[in-house]
PDB file of N, CA and C in Angstrom:
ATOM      1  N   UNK A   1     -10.052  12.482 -16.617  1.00  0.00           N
ATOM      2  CA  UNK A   1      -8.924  12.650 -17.502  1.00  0.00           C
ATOM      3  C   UNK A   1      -7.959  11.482 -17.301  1.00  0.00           C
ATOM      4  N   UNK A   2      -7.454  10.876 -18.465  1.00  0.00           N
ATOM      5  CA  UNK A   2      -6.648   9.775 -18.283  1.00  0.00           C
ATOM      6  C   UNK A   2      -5.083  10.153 -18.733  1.00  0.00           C
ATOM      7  N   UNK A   3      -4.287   9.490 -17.398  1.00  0.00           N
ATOM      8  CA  UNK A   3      -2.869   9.570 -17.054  1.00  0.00           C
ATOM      9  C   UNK A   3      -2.335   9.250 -18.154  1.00  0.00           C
ATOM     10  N   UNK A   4      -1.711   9.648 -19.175  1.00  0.00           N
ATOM     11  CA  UNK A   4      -0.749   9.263 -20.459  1.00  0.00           C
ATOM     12  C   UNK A   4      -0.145   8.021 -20.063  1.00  0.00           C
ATOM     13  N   UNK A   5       0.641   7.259 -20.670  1.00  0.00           N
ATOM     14  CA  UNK A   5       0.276   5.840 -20.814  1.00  0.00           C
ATOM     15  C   UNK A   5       2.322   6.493 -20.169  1.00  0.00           C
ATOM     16  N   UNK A   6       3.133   7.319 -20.882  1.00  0.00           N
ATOM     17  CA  UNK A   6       4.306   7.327 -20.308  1.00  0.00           C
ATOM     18  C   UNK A   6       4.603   8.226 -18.912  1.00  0.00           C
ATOM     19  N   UNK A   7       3.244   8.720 -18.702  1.00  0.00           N
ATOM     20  CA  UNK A   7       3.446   9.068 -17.068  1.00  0.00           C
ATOM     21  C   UNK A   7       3.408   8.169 -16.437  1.00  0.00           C
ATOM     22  N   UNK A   8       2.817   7.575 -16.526  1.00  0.00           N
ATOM     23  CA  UNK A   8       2.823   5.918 -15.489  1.00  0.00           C
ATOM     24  C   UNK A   8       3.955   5.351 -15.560  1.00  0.00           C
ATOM     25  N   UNK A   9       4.281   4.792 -16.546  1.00  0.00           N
ATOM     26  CA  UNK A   9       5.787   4.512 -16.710  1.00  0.00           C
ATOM     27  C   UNK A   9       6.468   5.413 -15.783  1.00  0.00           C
ATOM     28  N   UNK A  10       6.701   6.421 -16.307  1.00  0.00           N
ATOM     29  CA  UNK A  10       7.597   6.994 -15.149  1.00  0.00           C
ATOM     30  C   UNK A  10       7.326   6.657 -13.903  1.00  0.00           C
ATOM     31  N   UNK A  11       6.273   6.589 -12.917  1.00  0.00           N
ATOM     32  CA  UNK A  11       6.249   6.691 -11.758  1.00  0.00           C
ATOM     33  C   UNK A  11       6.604   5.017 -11.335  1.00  0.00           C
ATOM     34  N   UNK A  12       5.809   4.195 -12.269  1.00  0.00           N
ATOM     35  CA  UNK A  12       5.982   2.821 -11.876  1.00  0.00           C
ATOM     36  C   UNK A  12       8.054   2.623 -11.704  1.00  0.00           C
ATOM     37  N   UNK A  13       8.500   2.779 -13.245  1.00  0.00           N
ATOM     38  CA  UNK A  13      10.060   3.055 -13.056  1.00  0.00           C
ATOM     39  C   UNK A  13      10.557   3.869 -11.730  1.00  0.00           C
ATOM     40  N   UNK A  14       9.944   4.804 -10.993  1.00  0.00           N
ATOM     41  CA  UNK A  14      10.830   5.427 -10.182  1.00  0.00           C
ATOM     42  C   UNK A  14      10.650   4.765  -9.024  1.00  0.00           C
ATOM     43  N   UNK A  15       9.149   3.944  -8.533  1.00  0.00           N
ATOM     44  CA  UNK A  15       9.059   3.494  -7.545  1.00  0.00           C
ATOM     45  C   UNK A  15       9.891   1.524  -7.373  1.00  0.00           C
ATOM     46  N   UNK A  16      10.246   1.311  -8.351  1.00  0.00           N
ATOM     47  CA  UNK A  16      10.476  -0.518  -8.841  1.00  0.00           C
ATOM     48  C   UNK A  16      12.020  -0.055  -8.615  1.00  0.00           C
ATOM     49  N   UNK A  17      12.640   1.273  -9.455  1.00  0.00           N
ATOM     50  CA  UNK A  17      13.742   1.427  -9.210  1.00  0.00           C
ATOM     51  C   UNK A  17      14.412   1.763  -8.169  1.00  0.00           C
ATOM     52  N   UNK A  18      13.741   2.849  -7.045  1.00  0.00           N
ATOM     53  CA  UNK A  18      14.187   3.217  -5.987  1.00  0.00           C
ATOM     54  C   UNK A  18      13.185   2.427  -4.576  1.00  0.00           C
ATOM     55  N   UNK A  19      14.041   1.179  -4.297  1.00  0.00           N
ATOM     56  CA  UNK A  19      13.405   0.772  -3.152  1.00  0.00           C
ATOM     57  C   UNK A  19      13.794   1.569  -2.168  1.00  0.00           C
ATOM     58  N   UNK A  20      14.458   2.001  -1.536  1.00  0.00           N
ATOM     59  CA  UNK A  20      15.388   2.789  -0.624  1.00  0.00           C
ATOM     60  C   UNK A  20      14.197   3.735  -0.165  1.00  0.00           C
ATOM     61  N   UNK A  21      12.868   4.332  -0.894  1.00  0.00           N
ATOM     62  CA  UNK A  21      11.566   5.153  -0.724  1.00  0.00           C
ATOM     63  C   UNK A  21      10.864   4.220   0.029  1.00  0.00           C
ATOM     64  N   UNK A  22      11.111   3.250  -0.120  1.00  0.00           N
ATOM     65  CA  UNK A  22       9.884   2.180   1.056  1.00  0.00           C
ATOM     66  C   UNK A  22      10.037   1.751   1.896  1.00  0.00           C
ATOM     67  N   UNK A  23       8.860   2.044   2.796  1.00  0.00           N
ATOM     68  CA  UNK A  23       9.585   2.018   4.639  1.00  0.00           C
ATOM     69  C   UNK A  23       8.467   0.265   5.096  1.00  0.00           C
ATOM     70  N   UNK A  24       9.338   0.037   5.825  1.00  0.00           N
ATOM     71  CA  UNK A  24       8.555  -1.166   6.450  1.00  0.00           C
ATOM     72  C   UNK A  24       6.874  -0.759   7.190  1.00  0.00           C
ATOM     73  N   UNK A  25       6.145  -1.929   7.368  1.00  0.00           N
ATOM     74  CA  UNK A  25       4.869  -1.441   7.877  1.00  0.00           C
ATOM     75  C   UNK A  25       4.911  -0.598   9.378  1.00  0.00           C
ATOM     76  N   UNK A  26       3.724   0.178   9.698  1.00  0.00           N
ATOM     77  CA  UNK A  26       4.152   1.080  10.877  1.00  0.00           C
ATOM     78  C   UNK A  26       3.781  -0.592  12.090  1.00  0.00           C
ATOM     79  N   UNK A  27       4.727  -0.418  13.066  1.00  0.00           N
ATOM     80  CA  UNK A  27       4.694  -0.685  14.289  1.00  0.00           C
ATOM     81  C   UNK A  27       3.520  -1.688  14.681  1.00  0.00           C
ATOM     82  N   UNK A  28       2.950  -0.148  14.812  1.00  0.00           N
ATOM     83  CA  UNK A  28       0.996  -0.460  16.158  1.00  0.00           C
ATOM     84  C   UNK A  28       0.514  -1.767  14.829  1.00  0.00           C
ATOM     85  N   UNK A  29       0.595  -1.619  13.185  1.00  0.00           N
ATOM     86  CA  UNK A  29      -0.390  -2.164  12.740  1.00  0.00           C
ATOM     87  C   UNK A  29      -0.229  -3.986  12.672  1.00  0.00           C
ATOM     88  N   UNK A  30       1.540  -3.534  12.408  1.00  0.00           N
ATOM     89  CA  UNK A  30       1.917  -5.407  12.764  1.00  0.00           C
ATOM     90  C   UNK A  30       1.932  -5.763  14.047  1.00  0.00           C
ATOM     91  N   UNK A  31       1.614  -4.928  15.383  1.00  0.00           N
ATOM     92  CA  UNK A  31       1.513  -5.147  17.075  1.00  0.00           C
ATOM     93  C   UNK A  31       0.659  -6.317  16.620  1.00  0.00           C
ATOM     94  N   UNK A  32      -1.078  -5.140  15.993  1.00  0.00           N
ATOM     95  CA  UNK A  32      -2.198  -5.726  16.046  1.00  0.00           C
ATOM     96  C   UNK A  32      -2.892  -6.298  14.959  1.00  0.00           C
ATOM     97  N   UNK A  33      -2.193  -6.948  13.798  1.00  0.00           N
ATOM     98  CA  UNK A  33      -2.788  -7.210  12.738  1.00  0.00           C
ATOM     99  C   UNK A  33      -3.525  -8.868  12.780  1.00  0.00           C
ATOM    100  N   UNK A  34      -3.067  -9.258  13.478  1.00  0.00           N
ATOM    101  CA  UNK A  34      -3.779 -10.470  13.958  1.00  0.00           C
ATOM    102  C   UNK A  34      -5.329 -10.200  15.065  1.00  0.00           C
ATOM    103  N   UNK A  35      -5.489  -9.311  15.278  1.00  0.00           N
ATOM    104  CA  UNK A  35      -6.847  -9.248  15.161  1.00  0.00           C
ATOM    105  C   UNK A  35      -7.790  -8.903  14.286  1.00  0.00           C
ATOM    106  N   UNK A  36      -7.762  -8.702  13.102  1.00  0.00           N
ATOM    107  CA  UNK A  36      -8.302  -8.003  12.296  1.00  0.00           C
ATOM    108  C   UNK A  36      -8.818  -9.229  11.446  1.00  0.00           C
ATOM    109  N   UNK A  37      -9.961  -9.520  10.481  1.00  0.00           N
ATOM    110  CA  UNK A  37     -10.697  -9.948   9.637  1.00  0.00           C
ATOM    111  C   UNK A  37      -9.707 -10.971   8.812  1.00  0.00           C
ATOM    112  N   UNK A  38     -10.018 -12.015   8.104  1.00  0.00           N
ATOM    113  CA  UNK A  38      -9.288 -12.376   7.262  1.00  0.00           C
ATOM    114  C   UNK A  38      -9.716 -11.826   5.579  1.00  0.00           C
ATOM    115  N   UNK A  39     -10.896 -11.646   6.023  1.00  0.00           N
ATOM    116  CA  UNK A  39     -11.725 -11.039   4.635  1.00  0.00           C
ATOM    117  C   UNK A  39     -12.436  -9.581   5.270  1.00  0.00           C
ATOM    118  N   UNK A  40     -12.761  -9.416   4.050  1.00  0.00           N
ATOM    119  CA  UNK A  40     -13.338  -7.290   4.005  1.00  0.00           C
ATOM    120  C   UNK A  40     -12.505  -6.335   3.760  1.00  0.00           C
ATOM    121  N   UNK A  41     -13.003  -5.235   3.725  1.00  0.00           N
ATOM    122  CA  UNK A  41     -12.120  -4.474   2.982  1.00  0.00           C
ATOM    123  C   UNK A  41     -11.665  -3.367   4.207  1.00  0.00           C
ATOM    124  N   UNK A  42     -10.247  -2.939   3.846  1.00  0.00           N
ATOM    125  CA  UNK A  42      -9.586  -1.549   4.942  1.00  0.00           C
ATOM    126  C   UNK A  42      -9.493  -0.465   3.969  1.00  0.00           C
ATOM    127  N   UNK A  43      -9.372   0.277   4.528  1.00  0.00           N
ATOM    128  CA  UNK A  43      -8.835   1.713   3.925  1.00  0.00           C
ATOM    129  C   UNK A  43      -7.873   2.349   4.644  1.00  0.00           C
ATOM    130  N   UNK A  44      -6.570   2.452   3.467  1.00  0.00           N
ATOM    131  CA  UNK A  44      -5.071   3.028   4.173  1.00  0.00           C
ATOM    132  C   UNK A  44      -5.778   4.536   3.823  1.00  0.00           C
ATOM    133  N   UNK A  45      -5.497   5.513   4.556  1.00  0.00           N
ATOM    134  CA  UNK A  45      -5.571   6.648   4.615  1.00  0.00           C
ATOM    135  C   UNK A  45      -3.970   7.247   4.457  1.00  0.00           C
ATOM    136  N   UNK A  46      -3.667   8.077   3.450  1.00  0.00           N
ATOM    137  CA  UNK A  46      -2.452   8.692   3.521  1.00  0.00           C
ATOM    138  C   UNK A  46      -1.593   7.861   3.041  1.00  0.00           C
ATOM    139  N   UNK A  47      -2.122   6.277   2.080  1.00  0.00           N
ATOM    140  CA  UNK A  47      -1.020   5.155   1.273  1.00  0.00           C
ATOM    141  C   UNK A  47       0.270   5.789   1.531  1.00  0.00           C
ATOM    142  N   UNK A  48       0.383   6.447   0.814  1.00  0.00           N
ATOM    143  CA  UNK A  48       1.973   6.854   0.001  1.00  0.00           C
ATOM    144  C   UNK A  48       2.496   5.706  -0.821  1.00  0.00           C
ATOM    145  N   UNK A  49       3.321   5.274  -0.311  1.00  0.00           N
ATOM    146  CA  UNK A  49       3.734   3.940  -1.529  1.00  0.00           C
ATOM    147  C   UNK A  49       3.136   2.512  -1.013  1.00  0.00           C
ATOM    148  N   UNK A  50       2.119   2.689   0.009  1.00  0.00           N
ATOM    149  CA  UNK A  50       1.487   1.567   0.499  1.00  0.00           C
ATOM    150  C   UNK A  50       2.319   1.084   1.505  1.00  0.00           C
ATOM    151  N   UNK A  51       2.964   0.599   2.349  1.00  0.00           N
ATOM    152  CA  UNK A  51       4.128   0.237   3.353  1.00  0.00           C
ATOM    153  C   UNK A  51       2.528  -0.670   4.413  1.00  0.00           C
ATOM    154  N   UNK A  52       1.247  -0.163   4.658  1.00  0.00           N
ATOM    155  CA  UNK A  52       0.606  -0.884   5.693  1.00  0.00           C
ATOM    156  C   UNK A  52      -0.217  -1.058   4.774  1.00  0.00           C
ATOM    157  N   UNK A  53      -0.487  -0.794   3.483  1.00  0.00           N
ATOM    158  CA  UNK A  53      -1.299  -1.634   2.506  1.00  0.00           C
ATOM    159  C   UNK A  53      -0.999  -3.282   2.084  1.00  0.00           C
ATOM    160  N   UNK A  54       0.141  -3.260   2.323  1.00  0.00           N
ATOM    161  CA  UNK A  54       0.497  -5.105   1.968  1.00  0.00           C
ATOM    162  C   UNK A  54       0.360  -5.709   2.679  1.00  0.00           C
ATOM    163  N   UNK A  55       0.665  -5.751   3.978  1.00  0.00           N
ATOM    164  CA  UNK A  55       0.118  -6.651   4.791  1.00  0.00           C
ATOM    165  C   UNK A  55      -1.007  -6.734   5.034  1.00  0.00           C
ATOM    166  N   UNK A  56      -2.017  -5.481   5.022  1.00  0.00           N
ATOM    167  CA  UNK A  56      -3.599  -5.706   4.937  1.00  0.00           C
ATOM    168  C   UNK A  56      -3.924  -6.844   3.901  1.00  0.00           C
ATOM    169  N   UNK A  57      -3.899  -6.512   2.790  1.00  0.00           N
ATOM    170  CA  UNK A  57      -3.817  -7.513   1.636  1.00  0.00           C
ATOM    171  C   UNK A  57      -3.611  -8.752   1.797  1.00  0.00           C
ATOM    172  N   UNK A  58      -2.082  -8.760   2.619  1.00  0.00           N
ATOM    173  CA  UNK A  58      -1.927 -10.202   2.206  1.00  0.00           C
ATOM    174  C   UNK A  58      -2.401 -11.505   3.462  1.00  0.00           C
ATOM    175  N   UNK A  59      -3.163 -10.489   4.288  1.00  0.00           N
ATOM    176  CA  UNK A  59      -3.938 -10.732   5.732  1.00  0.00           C
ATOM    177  C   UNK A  59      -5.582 -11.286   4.494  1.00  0.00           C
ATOM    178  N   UNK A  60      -5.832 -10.923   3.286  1.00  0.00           N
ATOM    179  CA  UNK A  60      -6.733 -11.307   3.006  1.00  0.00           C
ATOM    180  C   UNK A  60      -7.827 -10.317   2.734  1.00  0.00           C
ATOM    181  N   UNK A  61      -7.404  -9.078   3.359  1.00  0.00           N
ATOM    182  CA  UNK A  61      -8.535  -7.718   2.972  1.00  0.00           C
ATOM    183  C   UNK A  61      -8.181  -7.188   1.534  1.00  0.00           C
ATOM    184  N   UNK A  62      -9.465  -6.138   1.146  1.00  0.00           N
ATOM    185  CA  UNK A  62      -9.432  -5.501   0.187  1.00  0.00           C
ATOM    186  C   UNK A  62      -9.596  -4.464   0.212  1.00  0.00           C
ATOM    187  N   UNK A  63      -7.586  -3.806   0.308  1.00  0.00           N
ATOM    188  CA  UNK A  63      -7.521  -2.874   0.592  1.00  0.00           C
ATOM    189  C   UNK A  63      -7.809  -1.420  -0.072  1.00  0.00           C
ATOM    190  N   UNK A  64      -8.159  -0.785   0.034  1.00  0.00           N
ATOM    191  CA  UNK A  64      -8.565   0.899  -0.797  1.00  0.00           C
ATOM    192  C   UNK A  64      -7.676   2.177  -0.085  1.00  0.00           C
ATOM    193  N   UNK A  65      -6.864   2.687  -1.207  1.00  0.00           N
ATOM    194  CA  UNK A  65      -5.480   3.392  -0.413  1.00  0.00           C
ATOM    195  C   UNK A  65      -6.090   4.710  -1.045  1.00  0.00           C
ATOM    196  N   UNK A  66      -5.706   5.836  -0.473  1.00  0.00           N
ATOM    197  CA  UNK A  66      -6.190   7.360  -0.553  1.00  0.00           C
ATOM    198  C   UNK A  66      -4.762   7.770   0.030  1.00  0.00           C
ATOM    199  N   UNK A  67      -4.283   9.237  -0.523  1.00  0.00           N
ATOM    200  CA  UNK A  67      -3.655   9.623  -0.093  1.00  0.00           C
ATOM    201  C   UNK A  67      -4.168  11.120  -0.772  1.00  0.00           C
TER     202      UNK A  67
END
């Protein structure tokens, strides 16, 4: 089933509008993110608004978020 084109809107608007919902990456993952791959893919478990999905990314992985 596909998301109506103005539900998205909404969510994209609530998340662009309210940064104040986004928390910096956790801790342990920027301790140790320099060991990790420059390429391949991670999986955030539990995304939420992604917070340890971007730096995976921008480390060069391809990240896959589930929550």
């Amino acid at each position: 089933m596909a998301t109506p084109p103005e539900d998205l809107l909404r969510w994209e608007r609530r998340y662009t509008e309210n940064p104040r919902e986004r928390k910096p990456p956790h801790e342990w993952l920027m301790r140790h993110i320099d060991r990790l791959p420059h390429t391949g893919k991670a999986i955030d478990v539990a995304i939420g608004l992604g917070h340890n999905a971007f730096p995976l990314a921008r480390r060069g992985l391809e990240v896959t978020g589930i929550d």
